[in-house]
PDB file of N, CA and C in Angstrom:
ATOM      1  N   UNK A   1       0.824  -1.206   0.000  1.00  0.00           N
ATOM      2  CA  UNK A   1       0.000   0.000   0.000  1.00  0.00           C
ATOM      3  C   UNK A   1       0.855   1.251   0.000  1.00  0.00           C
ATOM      4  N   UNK A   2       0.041   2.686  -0.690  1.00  0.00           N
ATOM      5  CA  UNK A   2       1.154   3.609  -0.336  1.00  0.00           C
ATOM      6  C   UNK A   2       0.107   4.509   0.362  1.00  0.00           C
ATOM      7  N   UNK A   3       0.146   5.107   1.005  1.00  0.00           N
ATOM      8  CA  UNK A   3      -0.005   6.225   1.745  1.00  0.00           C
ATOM      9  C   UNK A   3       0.136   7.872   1.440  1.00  0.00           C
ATOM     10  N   UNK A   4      -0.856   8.602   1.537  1.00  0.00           N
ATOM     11  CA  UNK A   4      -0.203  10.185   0.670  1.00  0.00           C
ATOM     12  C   UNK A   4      -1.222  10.838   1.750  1.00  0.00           C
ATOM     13  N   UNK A   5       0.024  12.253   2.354  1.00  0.00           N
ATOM     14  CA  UNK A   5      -0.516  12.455   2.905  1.00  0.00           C
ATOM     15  C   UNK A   5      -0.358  14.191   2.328  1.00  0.00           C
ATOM     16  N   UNK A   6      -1.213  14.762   2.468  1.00  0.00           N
ATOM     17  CA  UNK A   6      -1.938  16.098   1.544  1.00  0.00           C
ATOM     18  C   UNK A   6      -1.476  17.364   2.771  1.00  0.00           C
ATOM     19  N   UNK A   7      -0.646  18.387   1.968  1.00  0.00           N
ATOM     20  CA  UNK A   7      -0.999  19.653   3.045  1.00  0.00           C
ATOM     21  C   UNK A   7      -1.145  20.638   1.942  1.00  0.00           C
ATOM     22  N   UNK A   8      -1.429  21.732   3.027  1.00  0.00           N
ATOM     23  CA  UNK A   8      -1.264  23.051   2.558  1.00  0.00           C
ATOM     24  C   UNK A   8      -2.429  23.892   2.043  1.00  0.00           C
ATOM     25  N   UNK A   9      -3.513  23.592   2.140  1.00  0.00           N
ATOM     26  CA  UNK A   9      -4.673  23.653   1.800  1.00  0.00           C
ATOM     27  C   UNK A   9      -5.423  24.997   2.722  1.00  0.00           C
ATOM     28  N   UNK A  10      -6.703  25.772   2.517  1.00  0.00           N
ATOM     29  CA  UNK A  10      -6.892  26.911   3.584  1.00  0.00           C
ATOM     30  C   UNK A  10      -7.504  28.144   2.991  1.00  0.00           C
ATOM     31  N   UNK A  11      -7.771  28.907   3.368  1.00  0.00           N
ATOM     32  CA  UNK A  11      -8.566  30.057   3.104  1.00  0.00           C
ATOM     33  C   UNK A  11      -7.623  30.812   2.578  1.00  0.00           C
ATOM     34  N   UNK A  12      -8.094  31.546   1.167  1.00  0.00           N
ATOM     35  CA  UNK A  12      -7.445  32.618   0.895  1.00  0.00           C
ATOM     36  C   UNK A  12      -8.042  33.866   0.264  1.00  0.00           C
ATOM     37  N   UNK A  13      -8.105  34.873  -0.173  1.00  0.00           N
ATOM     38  CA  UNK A  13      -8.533  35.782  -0.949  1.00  0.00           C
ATOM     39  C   UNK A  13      -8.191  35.832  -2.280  1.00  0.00           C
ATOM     40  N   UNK A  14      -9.116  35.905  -2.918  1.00  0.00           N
ATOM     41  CA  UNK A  14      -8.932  36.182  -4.845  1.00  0.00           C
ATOM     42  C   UNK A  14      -7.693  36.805  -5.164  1.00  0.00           C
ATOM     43  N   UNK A  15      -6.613  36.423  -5.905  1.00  0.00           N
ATOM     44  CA  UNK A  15      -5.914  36.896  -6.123  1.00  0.00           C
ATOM     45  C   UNK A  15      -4.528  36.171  -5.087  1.00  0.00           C
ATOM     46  N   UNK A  16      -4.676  35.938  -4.277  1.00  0.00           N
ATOM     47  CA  UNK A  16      -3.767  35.027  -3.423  1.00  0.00           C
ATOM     48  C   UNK A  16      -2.860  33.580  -3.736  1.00  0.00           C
ATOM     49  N   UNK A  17      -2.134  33.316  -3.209  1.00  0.00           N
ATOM     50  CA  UNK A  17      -1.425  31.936  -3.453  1.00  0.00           C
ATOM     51  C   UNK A  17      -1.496  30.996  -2.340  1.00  0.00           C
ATOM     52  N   UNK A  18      -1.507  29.941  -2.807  1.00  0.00           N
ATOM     53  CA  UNK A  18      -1.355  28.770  -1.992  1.00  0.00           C
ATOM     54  C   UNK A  18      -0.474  27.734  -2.453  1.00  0.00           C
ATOM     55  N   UNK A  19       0.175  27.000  -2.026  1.00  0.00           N
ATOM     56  CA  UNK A  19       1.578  26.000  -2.411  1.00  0.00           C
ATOM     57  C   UNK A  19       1.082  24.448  -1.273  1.00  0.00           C
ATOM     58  N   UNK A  20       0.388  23.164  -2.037  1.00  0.00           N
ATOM     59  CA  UNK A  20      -0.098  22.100  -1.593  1.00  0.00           C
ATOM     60  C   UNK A  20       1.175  21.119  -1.797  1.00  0.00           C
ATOM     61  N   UNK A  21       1.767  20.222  -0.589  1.00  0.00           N
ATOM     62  CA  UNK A  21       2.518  19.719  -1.077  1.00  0.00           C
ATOM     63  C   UNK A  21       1.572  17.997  -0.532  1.00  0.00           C
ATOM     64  N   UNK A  22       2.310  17.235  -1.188  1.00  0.00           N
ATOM     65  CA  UNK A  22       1.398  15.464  -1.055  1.00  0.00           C
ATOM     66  C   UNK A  22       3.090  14.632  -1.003  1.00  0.00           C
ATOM     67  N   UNK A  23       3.269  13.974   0.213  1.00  0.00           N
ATOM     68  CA  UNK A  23       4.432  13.438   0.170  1.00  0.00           C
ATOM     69  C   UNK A  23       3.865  12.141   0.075  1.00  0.00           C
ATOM     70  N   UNK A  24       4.522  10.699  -0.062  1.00  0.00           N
ATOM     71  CA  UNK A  24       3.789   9.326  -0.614  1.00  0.00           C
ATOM     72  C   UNK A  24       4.765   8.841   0.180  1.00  0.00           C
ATOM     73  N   UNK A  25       4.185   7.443   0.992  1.00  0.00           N
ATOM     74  CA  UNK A  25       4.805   6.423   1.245  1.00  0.00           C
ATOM     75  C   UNK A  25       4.734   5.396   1.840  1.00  0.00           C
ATOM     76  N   UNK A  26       5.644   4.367   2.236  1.00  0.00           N
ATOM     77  CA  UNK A  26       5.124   2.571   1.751  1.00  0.00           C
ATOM     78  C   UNK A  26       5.914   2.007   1.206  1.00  0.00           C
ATOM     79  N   UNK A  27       5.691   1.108   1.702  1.00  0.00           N
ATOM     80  CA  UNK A  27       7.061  -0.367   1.622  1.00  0.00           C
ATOM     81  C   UNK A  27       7.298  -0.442  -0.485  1.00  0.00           C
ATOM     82  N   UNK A  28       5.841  -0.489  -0.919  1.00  0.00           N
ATOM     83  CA  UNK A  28       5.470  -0.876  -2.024  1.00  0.00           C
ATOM     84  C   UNK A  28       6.169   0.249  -2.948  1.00  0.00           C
ATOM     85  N   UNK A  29       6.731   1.360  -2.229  1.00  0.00           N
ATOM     86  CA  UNK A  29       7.372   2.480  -3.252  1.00  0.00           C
ATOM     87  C   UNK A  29       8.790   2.038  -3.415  1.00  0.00           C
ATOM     88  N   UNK A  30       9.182   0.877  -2.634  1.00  0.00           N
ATOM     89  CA  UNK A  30      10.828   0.944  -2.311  1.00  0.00           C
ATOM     90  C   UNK A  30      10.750  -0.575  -4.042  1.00  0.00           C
ATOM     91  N   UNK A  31       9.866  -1.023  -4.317  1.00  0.00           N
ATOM     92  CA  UNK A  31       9.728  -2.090  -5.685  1.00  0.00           C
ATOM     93  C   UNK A  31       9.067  -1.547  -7.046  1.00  0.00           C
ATOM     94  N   UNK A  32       7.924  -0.566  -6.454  1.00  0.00           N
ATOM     95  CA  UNK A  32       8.185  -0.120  -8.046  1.00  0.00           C
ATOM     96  C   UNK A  32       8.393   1.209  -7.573  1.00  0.00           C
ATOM     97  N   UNK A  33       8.473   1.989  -9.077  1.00  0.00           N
ATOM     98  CA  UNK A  33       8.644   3.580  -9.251  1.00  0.00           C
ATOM     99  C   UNK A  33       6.831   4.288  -9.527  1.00  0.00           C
ATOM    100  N   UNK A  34       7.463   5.119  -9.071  1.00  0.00           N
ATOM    101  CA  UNK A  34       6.088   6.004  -9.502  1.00  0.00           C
ATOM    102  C   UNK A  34       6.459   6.915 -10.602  1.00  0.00           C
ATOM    103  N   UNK A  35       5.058   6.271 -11.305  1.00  0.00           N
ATOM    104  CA  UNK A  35       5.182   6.644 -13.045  1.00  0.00           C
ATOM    105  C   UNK A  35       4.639   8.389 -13.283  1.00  0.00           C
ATOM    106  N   UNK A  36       3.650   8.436 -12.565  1.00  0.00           N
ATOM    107  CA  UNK A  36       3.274   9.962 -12.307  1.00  0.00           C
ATOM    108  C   UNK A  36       2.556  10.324 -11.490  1.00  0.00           C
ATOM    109  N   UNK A  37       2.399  11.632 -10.630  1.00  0.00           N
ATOM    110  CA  UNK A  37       2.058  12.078  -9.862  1.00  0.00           C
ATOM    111  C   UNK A  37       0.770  13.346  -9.824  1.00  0.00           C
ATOM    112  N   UNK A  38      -0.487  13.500  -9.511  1.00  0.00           N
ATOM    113  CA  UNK A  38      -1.010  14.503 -10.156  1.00  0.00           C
ATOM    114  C   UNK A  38      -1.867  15.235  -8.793  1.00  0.00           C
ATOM    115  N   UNK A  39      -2.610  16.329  -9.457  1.00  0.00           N
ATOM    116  CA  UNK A  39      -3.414  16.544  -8.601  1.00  0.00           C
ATOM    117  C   UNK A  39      -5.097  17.018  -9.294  1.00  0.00           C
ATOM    118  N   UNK A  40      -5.796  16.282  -8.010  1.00  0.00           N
ATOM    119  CA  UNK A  40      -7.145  16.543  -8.811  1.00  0.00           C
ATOM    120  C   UNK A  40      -8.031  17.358  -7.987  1.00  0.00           C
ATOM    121  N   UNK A  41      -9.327  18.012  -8.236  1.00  0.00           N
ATOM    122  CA  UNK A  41     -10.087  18.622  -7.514  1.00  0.00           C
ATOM    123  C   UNK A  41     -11.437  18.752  -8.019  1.00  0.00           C
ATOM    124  N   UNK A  42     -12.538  18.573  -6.574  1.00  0.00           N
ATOM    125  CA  UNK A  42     -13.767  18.359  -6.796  1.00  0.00           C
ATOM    126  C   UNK A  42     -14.101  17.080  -6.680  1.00  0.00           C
ATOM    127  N   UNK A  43     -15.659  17.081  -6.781  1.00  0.00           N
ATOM    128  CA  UNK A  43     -16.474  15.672  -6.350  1.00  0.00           C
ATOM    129  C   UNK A  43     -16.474  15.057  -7.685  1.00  0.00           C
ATOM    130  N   UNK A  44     -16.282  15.551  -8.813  1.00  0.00           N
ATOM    131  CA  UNK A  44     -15.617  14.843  -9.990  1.00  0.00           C
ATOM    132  C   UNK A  44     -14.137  14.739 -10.548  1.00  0.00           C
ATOM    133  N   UNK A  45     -13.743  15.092  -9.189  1.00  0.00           N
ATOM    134  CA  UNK A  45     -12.147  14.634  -9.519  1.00  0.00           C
ATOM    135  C   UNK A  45     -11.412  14.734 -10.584  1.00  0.00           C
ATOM    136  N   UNK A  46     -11.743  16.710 -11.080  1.00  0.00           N
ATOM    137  CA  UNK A  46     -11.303  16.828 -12.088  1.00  0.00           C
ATOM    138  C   UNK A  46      -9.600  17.000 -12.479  1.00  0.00           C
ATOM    139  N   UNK A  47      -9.135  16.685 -13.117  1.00  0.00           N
ATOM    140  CA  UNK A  47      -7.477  16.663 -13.466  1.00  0.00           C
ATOM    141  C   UNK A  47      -7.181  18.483 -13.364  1.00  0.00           C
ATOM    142  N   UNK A  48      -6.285  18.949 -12.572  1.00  0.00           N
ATOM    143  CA  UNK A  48      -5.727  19.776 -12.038  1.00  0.00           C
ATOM    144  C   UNK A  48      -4.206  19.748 -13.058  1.00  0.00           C
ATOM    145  N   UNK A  49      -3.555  19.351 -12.797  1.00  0.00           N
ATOM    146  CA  UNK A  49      -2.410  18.531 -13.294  1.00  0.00           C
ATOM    147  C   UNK A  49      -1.373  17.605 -13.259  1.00  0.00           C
ATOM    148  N   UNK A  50      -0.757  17.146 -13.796  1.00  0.00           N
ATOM    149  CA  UNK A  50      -0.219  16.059 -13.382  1.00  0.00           C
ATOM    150  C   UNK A  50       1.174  16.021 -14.112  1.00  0.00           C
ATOM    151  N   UNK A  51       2.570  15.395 -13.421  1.00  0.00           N
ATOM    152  CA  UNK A  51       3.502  14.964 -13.821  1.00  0.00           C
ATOM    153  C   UNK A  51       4.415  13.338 -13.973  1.00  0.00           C
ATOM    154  N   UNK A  52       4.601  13.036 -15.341  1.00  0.00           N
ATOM    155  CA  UNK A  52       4.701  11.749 -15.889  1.00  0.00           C
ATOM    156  C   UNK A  52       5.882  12.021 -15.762  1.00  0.00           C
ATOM    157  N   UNK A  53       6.890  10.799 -15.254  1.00  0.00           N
ATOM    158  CA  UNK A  53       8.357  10.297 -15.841  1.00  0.00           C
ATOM    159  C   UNK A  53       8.308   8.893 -16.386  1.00  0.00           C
ATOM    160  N   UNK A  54       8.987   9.161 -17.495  1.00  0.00           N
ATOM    161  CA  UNK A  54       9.295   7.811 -17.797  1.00  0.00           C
ATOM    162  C   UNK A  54      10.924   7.642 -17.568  1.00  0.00           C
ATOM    163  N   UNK A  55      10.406   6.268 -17.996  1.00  0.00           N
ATOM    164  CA  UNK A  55      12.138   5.415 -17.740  1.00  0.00           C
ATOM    165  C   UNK A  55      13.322   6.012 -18.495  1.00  0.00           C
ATOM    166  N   UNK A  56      13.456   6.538 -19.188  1.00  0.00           N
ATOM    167  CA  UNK A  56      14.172   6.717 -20.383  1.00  0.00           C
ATOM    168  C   UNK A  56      13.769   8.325 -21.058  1.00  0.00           C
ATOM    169  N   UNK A  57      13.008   8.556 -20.317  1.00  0.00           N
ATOM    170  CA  UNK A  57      12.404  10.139 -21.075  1.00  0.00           C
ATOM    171  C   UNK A  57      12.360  11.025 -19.294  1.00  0.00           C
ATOM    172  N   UNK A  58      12.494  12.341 -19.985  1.00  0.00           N
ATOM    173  CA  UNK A  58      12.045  13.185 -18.975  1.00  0.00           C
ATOM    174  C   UNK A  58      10.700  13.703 -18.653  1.00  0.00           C
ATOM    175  N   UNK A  59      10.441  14.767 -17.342  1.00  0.00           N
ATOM    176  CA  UNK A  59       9.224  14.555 -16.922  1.00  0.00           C
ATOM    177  C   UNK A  59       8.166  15.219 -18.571  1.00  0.00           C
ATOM    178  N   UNK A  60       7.135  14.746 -18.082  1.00  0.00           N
ATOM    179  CA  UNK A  60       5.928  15.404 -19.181  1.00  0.00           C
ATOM    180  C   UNK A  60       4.960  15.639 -18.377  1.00  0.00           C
ATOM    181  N   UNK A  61       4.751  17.017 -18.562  1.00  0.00           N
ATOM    182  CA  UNK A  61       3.734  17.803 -17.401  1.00  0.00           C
ATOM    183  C   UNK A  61       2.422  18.577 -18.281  1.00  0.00           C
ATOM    184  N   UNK A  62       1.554  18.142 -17.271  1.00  0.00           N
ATOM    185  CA  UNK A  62       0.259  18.857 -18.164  1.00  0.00           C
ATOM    186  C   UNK A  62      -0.760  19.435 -17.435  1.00  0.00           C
ATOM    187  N   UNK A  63      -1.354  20.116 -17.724  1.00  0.00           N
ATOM    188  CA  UNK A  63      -2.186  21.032 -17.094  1.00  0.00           C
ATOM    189  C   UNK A  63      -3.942  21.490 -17.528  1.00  0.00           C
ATOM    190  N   UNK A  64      -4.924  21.439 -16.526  1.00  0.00           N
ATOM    191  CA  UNK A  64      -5.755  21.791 -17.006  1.00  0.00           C
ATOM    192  C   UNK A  64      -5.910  23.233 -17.945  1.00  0.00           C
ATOM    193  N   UNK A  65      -7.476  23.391 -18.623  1.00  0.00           N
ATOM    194  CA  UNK A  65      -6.924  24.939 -19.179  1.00  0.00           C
ATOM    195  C   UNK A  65      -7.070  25.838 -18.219  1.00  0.00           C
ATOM    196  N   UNK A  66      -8.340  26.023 -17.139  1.00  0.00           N
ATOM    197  CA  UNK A  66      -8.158  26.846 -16.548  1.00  0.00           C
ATOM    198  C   UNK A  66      -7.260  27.265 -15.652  1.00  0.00           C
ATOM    199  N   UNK A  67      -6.183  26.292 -14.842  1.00  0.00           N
ATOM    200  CA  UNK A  67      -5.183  26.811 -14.839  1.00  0.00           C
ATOM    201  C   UNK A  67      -3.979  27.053 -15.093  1.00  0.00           C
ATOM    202  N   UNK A  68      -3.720  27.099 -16.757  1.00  0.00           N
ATOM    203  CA  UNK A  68      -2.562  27.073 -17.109  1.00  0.00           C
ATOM    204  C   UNK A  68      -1.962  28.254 -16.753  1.00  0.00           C
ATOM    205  N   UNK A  69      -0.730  28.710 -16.618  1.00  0.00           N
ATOM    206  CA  UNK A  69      -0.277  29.852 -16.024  1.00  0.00           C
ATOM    207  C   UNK A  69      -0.671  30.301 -14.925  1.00  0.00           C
ATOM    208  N   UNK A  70      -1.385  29.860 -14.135  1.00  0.00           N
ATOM    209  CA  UNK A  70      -1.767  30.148 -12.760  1.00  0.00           C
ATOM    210  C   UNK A  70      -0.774  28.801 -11.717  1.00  0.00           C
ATOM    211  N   UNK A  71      -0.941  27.968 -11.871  1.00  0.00           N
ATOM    212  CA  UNK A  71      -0.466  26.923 -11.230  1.00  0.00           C
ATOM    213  C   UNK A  71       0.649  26.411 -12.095  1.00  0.00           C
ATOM    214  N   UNK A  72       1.585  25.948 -11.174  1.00  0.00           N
ATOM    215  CA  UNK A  72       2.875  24.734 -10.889  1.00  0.00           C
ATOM    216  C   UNK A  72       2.779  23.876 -10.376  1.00  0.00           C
ATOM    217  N   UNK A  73       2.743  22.687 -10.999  1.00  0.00           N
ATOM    218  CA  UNK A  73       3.362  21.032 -10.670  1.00  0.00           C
ATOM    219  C   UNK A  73       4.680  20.939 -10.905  1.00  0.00           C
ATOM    220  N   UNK A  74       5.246  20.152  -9.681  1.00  0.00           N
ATOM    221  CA  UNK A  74       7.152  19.995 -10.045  1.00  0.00           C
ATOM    222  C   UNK A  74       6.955  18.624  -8.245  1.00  0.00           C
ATOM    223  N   UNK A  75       7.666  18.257  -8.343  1.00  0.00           N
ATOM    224  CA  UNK A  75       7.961  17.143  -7.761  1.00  0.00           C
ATOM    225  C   UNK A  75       9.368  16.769  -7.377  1.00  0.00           C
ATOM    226  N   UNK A  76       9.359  16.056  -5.834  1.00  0.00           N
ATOM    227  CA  UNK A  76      10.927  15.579  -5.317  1.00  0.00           C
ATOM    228  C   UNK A  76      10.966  14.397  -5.171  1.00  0.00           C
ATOM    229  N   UNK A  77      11.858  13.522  -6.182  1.00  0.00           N
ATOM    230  CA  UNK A  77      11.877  12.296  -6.139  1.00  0.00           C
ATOM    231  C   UNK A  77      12.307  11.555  -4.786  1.00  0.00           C
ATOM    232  N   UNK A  78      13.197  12.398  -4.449  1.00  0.00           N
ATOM    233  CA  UNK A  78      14.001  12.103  -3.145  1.00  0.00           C
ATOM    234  C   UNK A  78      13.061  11.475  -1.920  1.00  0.00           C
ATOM    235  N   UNK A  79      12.215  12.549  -2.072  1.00  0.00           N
ATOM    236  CA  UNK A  79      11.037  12.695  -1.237  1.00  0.00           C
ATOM    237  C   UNK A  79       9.725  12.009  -1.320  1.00  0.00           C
ATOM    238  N   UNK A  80       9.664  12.014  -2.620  1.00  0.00           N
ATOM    239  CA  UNK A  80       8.534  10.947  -3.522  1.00  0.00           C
ATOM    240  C   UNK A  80       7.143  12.140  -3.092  1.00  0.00           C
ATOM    241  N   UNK A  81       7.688  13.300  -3.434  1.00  0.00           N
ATOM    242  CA  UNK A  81       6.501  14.197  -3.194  1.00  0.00           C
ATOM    243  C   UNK A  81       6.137  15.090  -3.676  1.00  0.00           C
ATOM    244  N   UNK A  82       4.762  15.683  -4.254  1.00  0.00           N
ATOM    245  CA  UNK A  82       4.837  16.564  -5.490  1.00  0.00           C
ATOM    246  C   UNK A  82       3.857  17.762  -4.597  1.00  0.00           C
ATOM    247  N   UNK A  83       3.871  18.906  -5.526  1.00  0.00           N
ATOM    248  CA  UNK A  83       3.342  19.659  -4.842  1.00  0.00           C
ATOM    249  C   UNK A  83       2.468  20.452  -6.088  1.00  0.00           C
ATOM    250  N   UNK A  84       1.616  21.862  -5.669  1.00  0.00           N
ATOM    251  CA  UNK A  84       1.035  22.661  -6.568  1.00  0.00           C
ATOM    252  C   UNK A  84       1.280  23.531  -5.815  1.00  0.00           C
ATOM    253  N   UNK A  85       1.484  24.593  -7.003  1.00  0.00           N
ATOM    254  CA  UNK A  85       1.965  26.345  -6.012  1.00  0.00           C
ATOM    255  C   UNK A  85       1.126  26.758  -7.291  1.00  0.00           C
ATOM    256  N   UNK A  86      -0.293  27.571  -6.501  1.00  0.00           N
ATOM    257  CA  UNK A  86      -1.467  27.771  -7.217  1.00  0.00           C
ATOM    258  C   UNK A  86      -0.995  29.429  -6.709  1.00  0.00           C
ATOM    259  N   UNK A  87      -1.439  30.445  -8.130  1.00  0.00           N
ATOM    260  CA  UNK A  87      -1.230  31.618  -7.616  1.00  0.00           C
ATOM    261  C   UNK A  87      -2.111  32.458  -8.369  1.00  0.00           C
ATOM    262  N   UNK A  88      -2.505  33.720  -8.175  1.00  0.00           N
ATOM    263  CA  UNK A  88      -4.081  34.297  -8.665  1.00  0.00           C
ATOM    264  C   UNK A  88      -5.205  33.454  -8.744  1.00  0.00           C
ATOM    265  N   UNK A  89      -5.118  33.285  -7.336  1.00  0.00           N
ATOM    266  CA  UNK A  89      -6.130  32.014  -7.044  1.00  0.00           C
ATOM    267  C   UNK A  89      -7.532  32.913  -7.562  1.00  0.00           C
ATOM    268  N   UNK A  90      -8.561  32.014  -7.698  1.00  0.00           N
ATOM    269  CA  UNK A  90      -9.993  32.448  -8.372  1.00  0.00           C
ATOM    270  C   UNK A  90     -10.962  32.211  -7.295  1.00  0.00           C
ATOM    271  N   UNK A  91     -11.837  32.487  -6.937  1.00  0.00           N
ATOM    272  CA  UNK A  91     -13.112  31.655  -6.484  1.00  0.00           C
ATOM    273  C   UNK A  91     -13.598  30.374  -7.093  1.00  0.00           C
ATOM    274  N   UNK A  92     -13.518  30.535  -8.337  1.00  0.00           N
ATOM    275  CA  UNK A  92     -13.866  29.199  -8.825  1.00  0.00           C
ATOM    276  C   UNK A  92     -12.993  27.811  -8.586  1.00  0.00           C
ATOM    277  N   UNK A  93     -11.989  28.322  -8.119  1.00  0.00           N
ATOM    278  CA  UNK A  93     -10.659  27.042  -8.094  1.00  0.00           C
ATOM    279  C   UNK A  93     -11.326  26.669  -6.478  1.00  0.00           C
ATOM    280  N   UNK A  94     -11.838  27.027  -5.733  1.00  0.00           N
ATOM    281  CA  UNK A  94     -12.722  26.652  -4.203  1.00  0.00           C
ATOM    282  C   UNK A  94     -12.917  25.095  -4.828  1.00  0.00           C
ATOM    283  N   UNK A  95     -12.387  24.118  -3.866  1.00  0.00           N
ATOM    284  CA  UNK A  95     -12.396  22.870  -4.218  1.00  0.00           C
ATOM    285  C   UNK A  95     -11.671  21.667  -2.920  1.00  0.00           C
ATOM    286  N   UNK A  96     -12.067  21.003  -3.216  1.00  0.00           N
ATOM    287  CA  UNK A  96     -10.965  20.048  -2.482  1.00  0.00           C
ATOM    288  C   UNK A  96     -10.106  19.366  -3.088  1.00  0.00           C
ATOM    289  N   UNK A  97      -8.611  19.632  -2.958  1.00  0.00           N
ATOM    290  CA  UNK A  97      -7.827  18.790  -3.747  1.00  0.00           C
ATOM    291  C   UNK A  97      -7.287  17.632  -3.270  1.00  0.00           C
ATOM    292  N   UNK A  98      -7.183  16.517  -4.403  1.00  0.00           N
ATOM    293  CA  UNK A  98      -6.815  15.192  -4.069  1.00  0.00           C
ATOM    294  C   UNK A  98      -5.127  14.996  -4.793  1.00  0.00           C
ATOM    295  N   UNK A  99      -4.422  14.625  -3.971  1.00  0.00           N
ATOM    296  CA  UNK A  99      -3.221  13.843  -4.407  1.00  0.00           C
ATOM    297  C   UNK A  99      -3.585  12.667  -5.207  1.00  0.00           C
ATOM    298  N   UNK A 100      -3.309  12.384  -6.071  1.00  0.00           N
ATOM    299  CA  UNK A 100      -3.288  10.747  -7.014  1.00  0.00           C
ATOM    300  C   UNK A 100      -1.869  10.302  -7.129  1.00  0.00           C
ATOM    301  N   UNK A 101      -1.780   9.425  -7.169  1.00  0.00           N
ATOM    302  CA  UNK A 101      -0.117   8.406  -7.298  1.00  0.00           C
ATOM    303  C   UNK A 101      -0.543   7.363  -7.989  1.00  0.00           C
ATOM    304  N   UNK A 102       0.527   6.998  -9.322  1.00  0.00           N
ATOM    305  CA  UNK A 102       0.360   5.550  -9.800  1.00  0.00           C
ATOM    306  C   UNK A 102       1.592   5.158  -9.935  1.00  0.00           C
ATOM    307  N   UNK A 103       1.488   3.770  -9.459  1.00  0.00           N
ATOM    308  CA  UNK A 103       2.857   2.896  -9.884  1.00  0.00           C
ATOM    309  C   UNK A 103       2.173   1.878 -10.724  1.00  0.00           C
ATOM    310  N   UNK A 104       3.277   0.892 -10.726  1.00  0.00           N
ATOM    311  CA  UNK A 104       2.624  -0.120 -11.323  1.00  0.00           C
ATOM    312  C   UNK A 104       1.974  -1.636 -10.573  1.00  0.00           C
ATOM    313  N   UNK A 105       1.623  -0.609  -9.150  1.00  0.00           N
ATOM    314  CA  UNK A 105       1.240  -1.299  -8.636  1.00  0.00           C
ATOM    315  C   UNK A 105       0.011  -1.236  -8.205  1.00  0.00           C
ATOM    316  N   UNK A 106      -0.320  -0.176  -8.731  1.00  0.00           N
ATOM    317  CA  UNK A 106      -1.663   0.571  -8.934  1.00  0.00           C
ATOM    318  C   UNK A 106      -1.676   2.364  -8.512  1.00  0.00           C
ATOM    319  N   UNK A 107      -2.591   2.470  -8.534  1.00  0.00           N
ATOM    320  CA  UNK A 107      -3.237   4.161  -8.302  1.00  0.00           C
ATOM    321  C   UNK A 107      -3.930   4.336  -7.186  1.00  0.00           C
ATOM    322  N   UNK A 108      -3.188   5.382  -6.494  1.00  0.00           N
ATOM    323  CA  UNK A 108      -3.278   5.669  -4.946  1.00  0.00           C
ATOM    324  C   UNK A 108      -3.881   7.380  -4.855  1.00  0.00           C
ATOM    325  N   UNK A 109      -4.638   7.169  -3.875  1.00  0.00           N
ATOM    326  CA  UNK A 109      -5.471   8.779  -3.160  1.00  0.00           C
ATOM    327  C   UNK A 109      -5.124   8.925  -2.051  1.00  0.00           C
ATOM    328  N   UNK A 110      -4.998  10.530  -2.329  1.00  0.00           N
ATOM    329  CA  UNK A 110      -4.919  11.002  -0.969  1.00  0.00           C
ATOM    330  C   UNK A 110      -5.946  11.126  -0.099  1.00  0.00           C
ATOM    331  N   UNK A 111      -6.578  11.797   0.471  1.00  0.00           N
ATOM    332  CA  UNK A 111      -7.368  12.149   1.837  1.00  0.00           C
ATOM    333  C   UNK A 111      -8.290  13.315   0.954  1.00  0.00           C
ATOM    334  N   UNK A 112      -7.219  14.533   0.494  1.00  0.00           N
ATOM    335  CA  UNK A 112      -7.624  15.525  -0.089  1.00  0.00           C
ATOM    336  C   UNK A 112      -7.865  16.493   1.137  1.00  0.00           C
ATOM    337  N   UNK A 113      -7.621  17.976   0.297  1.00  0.00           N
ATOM    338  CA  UNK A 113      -7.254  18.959   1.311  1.00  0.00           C
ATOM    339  C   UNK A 113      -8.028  20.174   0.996  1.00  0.00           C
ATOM    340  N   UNK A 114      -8.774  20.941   1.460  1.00  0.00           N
ATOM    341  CA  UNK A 114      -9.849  22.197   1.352  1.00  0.00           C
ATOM    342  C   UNK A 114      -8.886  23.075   0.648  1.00  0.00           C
ATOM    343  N   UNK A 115      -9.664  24.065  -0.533  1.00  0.00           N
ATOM    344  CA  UNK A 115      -9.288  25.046  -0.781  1.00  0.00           C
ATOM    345  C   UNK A 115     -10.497  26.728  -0.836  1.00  0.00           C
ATOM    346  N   UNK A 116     -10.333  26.922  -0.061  1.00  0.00           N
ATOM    347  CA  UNK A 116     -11.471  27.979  -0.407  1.00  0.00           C
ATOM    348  C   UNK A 116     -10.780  28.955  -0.550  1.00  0.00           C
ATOM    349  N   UNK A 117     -11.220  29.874  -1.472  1.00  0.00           N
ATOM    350  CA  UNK A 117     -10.882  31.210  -2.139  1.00  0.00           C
ATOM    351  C   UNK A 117     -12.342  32.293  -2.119  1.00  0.00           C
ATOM    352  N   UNK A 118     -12.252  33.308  -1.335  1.00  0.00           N
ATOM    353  CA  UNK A 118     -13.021  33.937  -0.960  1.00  0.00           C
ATOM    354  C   UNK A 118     -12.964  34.989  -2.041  1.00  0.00           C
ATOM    355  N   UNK A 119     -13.877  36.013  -2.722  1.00  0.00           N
ATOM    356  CA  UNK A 119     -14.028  37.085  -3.276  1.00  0.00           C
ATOM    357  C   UNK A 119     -13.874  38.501  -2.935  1.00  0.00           C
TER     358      UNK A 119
END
């Protein structure tokens, strides 16, 4: 099993930043690798963004549209932990975000962490 545990989450005002980090871990991370790391938000668990490594290639990072240029995904392998540094936050981004992890040993959730953005 892996384990992810979600911070950084909290009240902010329109226009504000917030930086979520999701560290992962478990016996099961020390046999396989984790292929990519993302983050999602809402009761439909919509894709936020997410970062892929492959074996042989470097990372490939992607992003929803609404927040392209607003938000950063980047990740510490060391650490096995990725984060989002969300900035001109919106009201509409008010959500709960979920950590996701996949190896190949399957696809792991976090807890998920409040974001409210006030007007």
């Amino acid at each position: 099993q892996v384990q992810l545990v979600e911070s950084g989450g909290g009240l902010v005002q329109a226009g504000g930043s917030l930086r979520l980090s999701c560290a992962a871990s478990g016996s099961i991370l020390s046999i396989f690798r984790i292929n990519s790391m993302a983050w999602y938000r809402g009761n439909q668990r919509d894709l936020v963004a997410a970062i892929t490594s492959g074996i042989t290639s470097g990372d490939s990072i992607n992003y929803a549209d609404p927040v392209k240029g607003r938000f950063t995904i980047s990740r510490d392998n060391a650490k096995n932990a990725v984060y989002l540094q969300m900035n001109s936050l919106k009201p509409e981004d008010t959500a709960v975000y979920y950590c996701r992890v996949v190896t190949l040993a399957g696809a792991y959730w976090g807890q998920g962490t409040q974001v409210t953005v006030s007007s």
